[in-house]
PDB file of N, CA and C in Angstrom:
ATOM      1  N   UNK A   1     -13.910   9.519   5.923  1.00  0.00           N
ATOM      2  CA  UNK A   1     -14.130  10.283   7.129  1.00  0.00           C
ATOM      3  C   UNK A   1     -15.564  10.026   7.587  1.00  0.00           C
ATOM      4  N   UNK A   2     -15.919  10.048   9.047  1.00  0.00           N
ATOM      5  CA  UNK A   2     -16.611   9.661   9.534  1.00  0.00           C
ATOM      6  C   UNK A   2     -17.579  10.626  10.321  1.00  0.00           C
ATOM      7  N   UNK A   3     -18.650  11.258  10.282  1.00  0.00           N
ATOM      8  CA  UNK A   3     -19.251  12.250  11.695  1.00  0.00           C
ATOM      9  C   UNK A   3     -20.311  12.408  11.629  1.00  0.00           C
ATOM     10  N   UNK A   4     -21.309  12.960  12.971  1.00  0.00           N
ATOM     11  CA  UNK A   4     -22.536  13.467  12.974  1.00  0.00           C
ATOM     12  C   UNK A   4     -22.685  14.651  12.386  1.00  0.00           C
ATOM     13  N   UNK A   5     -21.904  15.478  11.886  1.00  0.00           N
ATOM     14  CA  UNK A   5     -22.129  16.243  11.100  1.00  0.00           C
ATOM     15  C   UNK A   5     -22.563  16.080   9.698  1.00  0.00           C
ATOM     16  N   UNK A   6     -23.692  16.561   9.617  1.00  0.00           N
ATOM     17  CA  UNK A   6     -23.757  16.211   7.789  1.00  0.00           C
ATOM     18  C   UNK A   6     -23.611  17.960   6.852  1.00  0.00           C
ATOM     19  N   UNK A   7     -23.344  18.968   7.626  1.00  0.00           N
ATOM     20  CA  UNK A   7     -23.326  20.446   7.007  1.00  0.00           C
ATOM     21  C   UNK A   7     -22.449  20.264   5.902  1.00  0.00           C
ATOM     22  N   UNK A   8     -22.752  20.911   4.997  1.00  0.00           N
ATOM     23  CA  UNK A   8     -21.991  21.140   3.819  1.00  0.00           C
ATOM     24  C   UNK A   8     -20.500  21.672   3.454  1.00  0.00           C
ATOM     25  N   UNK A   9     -20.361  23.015   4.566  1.00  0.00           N
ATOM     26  CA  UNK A   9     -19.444  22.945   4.732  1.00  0.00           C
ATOM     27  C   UNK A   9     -18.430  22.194   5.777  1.00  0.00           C
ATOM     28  N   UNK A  10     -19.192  21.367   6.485  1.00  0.00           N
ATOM     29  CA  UNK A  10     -18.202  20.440   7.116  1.00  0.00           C
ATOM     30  C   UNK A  10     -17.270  19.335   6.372  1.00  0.00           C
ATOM     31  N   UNK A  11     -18.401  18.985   5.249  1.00  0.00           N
ATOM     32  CA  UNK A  11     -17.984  17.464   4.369  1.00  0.00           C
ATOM     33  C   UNK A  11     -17.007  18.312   3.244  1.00  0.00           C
ATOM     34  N   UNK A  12     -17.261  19.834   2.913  1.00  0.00           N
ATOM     35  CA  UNK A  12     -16.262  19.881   1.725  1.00  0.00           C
ATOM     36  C   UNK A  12     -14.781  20.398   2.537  1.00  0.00           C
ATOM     37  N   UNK A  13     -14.805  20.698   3.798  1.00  0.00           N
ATOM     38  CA  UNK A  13     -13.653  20.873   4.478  1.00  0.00           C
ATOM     39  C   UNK A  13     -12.973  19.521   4.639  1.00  0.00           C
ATOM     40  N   UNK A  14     -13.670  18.692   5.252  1.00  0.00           N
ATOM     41  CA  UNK A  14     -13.123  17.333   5.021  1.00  0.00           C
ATOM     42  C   UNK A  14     -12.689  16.838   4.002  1.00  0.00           C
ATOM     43  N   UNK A  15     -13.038  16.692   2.777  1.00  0.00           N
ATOM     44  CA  UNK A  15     -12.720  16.471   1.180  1.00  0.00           C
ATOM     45  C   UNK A  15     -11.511  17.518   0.691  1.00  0.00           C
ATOM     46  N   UNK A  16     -11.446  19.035   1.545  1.00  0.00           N
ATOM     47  CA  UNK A  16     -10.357  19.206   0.818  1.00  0.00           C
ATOM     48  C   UNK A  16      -9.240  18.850   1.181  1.00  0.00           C
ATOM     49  N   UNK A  17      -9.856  18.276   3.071  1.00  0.00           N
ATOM     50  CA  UNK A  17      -8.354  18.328   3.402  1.00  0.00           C
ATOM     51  C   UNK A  17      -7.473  16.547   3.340  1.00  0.00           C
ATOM     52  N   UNK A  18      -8.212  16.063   2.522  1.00  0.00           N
ATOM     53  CA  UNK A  18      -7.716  14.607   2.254  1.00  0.00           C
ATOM     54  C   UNK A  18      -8.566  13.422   2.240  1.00  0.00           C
ATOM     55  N   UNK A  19      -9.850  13.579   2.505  1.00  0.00           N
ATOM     56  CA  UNK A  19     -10.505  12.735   2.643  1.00  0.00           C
ATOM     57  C   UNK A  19     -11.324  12.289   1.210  1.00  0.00           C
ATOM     58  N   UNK A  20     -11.512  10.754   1.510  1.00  0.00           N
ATOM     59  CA  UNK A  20     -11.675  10.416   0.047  1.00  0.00           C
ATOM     60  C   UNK A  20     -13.407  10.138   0.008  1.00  0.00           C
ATOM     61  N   UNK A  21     -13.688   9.913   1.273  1.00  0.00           N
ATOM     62  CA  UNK A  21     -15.111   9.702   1.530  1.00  0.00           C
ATOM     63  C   UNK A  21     -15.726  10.593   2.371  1.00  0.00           C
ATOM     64  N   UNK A  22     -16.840  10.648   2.828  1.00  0.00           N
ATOM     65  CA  UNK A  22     -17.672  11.187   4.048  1.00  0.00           C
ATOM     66  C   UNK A  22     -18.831  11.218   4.180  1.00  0.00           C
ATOM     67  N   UNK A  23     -18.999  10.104   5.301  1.00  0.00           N
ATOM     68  CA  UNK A  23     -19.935   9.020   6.197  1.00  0.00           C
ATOM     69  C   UNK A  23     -20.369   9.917   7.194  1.00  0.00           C
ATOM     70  N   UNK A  24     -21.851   9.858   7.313  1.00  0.00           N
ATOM     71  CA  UNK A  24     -22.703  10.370   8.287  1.00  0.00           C
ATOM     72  C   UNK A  24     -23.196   9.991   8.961  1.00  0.00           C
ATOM     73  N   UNK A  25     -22.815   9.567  10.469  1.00  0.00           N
ATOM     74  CA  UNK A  25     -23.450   9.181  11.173  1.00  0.00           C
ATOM     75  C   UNK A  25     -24.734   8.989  11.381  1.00  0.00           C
ATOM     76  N   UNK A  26     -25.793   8.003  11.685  1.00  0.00           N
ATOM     77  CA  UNK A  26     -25.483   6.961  11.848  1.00  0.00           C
ATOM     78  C   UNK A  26     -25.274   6.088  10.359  1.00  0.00           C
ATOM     79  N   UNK A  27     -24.050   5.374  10.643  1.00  0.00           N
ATOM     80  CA  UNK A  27     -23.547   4.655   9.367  1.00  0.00           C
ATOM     81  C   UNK A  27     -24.481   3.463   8.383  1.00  0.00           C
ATOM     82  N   UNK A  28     -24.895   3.558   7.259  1.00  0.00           N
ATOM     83  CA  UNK A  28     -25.430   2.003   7.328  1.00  0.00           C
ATOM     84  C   UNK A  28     -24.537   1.164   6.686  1.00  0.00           C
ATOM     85  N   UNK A  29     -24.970  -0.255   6.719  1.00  0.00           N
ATOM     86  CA  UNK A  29     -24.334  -0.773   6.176  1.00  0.00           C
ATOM     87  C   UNK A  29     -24.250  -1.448   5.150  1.00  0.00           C
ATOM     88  N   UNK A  30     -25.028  -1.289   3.840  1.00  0.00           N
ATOM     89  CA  UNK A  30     -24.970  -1.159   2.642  1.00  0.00           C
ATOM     90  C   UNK A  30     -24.172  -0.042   2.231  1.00  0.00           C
ATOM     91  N   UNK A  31     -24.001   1.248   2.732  1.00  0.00           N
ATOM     92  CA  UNK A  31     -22.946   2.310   2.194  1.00  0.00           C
ATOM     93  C   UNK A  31     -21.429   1.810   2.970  1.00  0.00           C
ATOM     94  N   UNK A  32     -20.991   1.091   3.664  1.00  0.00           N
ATOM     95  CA  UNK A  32     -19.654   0.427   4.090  1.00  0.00           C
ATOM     96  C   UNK A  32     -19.308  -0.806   3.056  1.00  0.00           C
ATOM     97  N   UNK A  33     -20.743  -1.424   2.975  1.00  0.00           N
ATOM     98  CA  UNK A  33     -20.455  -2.485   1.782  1.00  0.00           C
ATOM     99  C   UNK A  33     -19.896  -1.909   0.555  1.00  0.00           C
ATOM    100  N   UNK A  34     -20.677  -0.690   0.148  1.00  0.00           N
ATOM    101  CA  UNK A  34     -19.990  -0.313  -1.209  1.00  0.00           C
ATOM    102  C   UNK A  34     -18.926   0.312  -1.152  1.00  0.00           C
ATOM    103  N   UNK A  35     -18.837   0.764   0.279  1.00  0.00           N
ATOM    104  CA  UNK A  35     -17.232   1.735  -0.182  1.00  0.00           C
ATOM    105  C   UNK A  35     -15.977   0.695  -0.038  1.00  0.00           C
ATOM    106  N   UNK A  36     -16.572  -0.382   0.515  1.00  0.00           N
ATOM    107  CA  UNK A  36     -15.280  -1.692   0.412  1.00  0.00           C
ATOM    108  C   UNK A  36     -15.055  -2.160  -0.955  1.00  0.00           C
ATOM    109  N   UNK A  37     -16.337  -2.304  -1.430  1.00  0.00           N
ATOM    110  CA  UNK A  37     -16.171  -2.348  -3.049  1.00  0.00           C
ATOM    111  C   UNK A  37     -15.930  -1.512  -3.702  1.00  0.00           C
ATOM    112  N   UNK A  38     -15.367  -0.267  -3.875  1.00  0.00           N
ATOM    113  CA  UNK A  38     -14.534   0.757  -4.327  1.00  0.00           C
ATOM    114  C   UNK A  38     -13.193  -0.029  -4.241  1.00  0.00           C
ATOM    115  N   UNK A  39     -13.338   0.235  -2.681  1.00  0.00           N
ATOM    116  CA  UNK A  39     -11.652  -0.198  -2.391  1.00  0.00           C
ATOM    117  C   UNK A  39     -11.132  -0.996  -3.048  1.00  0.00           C
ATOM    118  N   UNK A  40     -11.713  -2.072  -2.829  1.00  0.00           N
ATOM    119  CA  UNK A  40     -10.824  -3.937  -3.493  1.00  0.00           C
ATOM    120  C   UNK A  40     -11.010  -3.618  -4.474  1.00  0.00           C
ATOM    121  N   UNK A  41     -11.632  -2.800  -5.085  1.00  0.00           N
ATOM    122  CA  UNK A  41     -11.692  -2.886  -6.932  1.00  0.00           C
ATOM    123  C   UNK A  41     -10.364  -1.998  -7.398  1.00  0.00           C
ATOM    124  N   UNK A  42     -10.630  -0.856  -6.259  1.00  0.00           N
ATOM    125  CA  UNK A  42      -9.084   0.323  -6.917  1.00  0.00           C
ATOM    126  C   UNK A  42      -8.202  -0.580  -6.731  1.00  0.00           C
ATOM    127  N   UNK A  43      -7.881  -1.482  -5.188  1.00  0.00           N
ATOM    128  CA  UNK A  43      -6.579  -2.155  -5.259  1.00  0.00           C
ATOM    129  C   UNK A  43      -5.862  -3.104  -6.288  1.00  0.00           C
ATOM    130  N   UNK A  44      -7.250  -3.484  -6.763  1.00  0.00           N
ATOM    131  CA  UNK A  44      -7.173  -4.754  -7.715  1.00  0.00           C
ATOM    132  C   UNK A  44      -6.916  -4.146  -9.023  1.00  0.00           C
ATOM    133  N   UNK A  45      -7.479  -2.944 -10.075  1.00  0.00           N
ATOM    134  CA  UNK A  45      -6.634  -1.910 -10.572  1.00  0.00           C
ATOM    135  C   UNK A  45      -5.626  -1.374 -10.909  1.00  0.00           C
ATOM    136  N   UNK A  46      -5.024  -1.288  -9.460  1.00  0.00           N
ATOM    137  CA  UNK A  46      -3.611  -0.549  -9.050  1.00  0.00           C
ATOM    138  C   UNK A  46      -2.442  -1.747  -9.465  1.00  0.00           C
ATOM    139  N   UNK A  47      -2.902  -2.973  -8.750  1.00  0.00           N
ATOM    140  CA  UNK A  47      -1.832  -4.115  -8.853  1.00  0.00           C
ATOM    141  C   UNK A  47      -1.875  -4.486 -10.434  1.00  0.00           C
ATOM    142  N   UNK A  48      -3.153  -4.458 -11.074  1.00  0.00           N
ATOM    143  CA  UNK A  48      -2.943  -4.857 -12.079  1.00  0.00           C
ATOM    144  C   UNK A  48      -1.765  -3.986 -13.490  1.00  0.00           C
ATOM    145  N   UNK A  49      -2.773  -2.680 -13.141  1.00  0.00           N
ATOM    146  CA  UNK A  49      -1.086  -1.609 -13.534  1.00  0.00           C
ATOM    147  C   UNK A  49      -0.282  -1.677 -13.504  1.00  0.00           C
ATOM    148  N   UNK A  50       0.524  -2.034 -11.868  1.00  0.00           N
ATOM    149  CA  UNK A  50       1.669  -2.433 -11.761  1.00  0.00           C
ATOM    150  C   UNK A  50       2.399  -3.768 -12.523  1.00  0.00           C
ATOM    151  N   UNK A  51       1.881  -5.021 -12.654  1.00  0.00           N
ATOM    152  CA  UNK A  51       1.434  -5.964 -13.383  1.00  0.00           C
ATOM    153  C   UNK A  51       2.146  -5.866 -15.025  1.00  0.00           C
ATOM    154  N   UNK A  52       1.221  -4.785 -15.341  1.00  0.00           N
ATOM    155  CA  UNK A  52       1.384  -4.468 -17.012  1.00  0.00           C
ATOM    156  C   UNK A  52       2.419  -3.705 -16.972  1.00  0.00           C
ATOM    157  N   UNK A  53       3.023  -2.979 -16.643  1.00  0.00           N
ATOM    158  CA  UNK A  53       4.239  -2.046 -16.483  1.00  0.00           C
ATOM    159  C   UNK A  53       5.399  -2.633 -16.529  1.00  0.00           C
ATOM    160  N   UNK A  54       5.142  -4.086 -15.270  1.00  0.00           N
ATOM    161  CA  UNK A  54       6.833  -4.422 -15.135  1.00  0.00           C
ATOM    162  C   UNK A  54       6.918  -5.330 -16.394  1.00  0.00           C
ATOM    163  N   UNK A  55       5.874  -6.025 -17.066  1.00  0.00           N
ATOM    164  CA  UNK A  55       5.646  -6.576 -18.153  1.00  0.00           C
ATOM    165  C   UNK A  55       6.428  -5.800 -19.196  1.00  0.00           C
ATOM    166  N   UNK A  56       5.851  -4.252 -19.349  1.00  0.00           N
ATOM    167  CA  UNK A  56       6.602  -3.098 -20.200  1.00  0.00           C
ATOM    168  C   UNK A  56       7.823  -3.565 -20.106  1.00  0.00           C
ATOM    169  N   UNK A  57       8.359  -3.311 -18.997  1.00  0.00           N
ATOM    170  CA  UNK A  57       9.646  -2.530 -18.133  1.00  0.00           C
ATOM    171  C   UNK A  57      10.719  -4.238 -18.807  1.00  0.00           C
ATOM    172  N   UNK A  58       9.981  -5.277 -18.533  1.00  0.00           N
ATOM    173  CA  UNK A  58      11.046  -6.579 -19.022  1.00  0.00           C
ATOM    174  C   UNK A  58      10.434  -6.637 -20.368  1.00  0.00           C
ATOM    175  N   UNK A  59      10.137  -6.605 -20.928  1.00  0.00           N
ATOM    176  CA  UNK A  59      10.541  -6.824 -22.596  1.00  0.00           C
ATOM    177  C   UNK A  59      10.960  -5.406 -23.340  1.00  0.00           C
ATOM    178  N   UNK A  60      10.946  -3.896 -22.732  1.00  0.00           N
ATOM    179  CA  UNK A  60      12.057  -3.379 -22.886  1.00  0.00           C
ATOM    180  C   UNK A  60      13.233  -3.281 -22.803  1.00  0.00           C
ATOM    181  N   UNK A  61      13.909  -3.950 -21.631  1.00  0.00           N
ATOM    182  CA  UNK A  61      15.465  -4.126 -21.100  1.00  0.00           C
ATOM    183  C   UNK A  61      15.269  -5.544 -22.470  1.00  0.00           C
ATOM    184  N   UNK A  62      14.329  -6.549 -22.834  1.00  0.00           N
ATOM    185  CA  UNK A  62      14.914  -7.607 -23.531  1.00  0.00           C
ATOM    186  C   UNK A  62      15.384  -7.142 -25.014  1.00  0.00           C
ATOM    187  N   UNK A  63      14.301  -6.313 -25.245  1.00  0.00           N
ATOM    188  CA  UNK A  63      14.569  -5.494 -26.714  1.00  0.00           C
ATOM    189  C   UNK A  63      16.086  -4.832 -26.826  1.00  0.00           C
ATOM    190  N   UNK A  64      16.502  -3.949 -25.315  1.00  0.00           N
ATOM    191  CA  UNK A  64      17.681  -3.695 -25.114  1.00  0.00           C
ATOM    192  C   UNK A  64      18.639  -4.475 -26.016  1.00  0.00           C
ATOM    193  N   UNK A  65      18.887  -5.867 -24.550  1.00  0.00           N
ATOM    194  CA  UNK A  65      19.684  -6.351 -24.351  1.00  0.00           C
ATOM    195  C   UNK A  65      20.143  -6.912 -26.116  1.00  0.00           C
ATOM    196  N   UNK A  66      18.980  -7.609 -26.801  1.00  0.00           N
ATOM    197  CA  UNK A  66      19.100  -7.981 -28.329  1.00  0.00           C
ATOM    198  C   UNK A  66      19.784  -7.117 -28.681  1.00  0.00           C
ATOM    199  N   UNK A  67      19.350  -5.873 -28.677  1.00  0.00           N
ATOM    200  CA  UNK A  67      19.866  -4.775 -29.735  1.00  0.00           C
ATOM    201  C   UNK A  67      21.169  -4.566 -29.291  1.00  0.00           C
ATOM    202  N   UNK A  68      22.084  -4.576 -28.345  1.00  0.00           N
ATOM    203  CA  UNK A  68      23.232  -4.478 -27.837  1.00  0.00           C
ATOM    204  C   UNK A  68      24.028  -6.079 -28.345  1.00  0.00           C
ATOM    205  N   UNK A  69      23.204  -7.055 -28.408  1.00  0.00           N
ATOM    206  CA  UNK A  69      23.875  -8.663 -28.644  1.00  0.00           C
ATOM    207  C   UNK A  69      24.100  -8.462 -30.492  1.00  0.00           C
ATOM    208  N   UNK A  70      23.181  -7.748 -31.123  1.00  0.00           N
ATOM    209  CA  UNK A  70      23.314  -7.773 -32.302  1.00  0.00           C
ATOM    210  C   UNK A  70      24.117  -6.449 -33.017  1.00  0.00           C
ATOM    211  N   UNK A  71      24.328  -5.791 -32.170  1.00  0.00           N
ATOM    212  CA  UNK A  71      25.267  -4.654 -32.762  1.00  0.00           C
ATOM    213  C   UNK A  71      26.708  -5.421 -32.289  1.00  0.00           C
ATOM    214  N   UNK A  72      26.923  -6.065 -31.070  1.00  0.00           N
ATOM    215  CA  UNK A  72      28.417  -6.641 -31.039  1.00  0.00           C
ATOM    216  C   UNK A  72      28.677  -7.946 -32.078  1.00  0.00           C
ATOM    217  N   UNK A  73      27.569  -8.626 -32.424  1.00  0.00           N
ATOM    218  CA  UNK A  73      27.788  -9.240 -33.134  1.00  0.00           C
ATOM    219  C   UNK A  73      28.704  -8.925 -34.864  1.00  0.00           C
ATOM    220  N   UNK A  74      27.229  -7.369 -35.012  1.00  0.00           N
ATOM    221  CA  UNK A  74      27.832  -7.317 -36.353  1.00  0.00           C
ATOM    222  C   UNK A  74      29.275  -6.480 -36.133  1.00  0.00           C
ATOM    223  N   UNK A  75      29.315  -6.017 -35.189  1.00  0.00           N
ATOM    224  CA  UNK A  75      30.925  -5.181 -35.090  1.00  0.00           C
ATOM    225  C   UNK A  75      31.802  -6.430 -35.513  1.00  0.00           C
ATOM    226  N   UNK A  76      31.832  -7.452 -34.272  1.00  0.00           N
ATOM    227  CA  UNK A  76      32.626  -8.780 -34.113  1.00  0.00           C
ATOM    228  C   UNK A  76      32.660  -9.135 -36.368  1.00  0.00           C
ATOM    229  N   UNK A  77      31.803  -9.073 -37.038  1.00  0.00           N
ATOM    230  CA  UNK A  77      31.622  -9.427 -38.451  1.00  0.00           C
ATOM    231  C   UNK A  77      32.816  -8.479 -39.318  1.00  0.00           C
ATOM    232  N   UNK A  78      32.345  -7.284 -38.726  1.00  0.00           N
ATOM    233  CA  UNK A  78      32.648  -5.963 -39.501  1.00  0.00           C
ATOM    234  C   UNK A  78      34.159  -6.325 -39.434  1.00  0.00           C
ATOM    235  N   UNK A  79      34.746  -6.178 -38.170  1.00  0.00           N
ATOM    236  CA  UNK A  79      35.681  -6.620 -37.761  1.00  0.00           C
ATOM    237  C   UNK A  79      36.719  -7.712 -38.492  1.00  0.00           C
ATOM    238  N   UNK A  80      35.978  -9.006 -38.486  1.00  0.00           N
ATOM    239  CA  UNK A  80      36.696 -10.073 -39.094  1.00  0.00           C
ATOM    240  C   UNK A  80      36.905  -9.752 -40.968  1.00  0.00           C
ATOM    241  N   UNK A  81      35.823  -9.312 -41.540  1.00  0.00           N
ATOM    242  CA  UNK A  81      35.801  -8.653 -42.209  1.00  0.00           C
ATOM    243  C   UNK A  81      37.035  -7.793 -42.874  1.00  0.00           C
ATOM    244  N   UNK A  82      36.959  -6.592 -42.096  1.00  0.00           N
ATOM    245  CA  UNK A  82      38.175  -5.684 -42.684  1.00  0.00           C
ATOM    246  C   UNK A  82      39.604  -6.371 -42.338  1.00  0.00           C
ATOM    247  N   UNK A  83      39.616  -7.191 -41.746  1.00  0.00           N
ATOM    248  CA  UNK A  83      40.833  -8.384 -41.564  1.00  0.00           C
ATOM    249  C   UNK A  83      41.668  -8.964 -42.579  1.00  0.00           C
ATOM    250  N   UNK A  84      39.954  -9.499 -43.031  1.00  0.00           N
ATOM    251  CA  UNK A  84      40.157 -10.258 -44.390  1.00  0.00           C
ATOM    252  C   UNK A  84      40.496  -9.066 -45.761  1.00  0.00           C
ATOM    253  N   UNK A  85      39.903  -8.133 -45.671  1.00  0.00           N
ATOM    254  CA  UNK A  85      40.369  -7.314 -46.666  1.00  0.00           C
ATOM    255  C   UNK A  85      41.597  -6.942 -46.535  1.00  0.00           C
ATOM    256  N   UNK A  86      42.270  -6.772 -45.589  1.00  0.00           N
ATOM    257  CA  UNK A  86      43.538  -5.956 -45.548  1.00  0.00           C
ATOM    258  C   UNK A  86      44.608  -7.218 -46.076  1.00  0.00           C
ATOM    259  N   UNK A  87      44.128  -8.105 -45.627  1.00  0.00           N
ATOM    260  CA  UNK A  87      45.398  -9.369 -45.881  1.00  0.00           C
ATOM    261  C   UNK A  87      44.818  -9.203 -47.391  1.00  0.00           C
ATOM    262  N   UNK A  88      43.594  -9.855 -48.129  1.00  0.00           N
ATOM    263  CA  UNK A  88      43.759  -9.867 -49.642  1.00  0.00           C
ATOM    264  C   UNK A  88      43.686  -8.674 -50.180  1.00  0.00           C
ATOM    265  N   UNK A  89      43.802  -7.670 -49.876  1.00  0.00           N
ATOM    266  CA  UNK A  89      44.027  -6.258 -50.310  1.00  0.00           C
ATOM    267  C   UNK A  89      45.310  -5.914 -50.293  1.00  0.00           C
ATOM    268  N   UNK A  90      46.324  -6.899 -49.610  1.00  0.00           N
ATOM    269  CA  UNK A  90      47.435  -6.492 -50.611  1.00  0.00           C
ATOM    270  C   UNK A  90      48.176  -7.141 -51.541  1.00  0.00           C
ATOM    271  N   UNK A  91      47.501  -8.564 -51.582  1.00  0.00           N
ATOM    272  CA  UNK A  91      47.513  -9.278 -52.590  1.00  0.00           C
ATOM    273  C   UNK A  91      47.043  -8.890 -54.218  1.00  0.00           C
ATOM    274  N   UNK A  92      46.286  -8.702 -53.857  1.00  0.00           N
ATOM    275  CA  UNK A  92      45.416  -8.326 -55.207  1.00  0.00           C
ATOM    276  C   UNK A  92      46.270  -7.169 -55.646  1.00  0.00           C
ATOM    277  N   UNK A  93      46.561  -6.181 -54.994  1.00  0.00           N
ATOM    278  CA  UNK A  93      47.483  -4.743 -55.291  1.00  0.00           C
ATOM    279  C   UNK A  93      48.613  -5.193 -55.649  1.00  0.00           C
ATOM    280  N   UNK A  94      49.260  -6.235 -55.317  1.00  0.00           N
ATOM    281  CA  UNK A  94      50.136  -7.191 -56.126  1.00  0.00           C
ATOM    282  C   UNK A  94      49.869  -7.486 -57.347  1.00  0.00           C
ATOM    283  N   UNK A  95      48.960  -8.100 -57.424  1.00  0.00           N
ATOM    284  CA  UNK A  95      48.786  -8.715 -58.579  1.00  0.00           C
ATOM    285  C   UNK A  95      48.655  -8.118 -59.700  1.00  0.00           C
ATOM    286  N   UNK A  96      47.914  -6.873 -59.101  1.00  0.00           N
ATOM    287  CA  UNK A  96      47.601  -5.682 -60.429  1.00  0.00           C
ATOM    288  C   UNK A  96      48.858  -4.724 -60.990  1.00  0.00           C
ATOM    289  N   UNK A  97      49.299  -4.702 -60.262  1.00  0.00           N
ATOM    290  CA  UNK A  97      50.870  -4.506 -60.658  1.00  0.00           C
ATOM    291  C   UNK A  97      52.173  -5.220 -61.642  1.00  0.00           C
ATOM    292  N   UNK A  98      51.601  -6.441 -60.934  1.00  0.00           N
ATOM    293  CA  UNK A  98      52.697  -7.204 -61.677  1.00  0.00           C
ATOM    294  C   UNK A  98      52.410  -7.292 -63.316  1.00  0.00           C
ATOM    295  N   UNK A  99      51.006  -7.513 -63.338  1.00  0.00           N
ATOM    296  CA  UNK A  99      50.240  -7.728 -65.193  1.00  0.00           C
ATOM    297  C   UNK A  99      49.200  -7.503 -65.388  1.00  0.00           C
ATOM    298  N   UNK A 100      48.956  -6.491 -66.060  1.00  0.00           N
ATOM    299  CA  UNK A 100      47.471  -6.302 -66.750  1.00  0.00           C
ATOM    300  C   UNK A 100      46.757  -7.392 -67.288  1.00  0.00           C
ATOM    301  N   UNK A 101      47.281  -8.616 -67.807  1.00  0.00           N
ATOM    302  CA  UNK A 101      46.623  -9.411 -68.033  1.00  0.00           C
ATOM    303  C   UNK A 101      46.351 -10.234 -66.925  1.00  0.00           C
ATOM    304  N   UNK A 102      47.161 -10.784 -65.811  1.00  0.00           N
ATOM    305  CA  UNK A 102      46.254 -11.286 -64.763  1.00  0.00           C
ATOM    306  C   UNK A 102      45.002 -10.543 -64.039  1.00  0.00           C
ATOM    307  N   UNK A 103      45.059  -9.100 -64.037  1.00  0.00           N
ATOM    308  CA  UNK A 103      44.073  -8.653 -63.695  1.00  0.00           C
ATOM    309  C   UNK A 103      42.781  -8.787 -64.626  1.00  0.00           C
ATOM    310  N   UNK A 104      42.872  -8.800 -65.943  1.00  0.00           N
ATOM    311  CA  UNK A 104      41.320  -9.152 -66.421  1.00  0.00           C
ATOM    312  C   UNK A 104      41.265 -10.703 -66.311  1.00  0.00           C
ATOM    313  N   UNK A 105      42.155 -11.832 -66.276  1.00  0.00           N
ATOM    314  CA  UNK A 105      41.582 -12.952 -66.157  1.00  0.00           C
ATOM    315  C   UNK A 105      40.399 -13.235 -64.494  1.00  0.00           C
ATOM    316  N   UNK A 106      41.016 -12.329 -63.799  1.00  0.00           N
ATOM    317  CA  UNK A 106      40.084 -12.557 -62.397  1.00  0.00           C
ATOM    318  C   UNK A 106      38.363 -11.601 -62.751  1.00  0.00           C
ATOM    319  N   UNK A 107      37.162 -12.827 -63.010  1.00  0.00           N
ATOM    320  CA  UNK A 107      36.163 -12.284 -63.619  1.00  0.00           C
ATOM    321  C   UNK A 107      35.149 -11.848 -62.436  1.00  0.00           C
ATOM    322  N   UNK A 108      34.396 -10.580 -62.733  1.00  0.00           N
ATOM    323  CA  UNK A 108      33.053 -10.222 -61.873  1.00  0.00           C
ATOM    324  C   UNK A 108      31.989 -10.789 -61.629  1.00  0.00           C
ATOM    325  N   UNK A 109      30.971 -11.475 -60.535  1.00  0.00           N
ATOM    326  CA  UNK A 109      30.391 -12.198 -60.865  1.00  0.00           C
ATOM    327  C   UNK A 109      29.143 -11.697 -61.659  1.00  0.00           C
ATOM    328  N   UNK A 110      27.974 -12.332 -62.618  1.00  0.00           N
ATOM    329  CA  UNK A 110      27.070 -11.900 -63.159  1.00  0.00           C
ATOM    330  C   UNK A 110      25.972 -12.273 -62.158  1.00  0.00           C
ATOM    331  N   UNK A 111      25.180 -11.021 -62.668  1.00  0.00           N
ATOM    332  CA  UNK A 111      23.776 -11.307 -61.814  1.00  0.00           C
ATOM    333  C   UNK A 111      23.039 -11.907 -62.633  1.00  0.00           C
ATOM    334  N   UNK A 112      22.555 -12.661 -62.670  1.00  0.00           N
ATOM    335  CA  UNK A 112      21.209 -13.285 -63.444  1.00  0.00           C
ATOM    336  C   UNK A 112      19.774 -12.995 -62.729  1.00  0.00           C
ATOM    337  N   UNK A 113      19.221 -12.646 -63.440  1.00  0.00           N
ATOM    338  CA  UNK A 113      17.670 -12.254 -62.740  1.00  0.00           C
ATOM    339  C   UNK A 113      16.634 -12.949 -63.103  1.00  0.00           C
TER     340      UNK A 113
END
């Protein structure tokens, strides 16, 4: 804001009611120089924020997207998985039936450490 007024309560009426500056006529121009350099510096600031955010904003949706590729994956596992158990799960329930001795010939594996 701009005026020949320099009263005190003129400039804090101005400031409350939105103003970010207030220039007293007559203007110089070393105080226009610096308040331009406010400016370009907040703008330059502001963009850069914005900048780092959408930066945030895409390697969160990427973290997402992984974590959604690797839970269908292991479902898709889990899946093939209990497949395979159900077909040799009733084999084996066969087998244990038919003879106690085929069931101890099928051995556990050992851990070696």
């Amino acid at each position: 804001m701009m005026s020949s007024d320099d009263k005190r309560e003129t400039i804090m009426k101005g400031v409350i009611h939105g103003a970010c500056d207030y220039m007293v006529k007559p203007v110089r121009m070393d105080a226009v120089e610096l308040l331009w350099q406010h400016v370009i510096r907040k703008r330059r600031n502001d963009q850069l924020k914005e900048m780092e955010q959408a930066m945030e904003d895409k390697l969160v949706v990427e973290e997402e997207e992984k974590s959604r590729s690797m839970k269908k994956k292991m479902k898709k596992r889990k899946d093939k998985k209990e497949d395979k158990d159900d077909e040799g799960g009733e084999s084996s329930d066969h087998m244990n039936t038919a003879s106690p001795a085929s069931a101890s010939a099928v051995k556990k594996p050992r851990m070696v450490l």
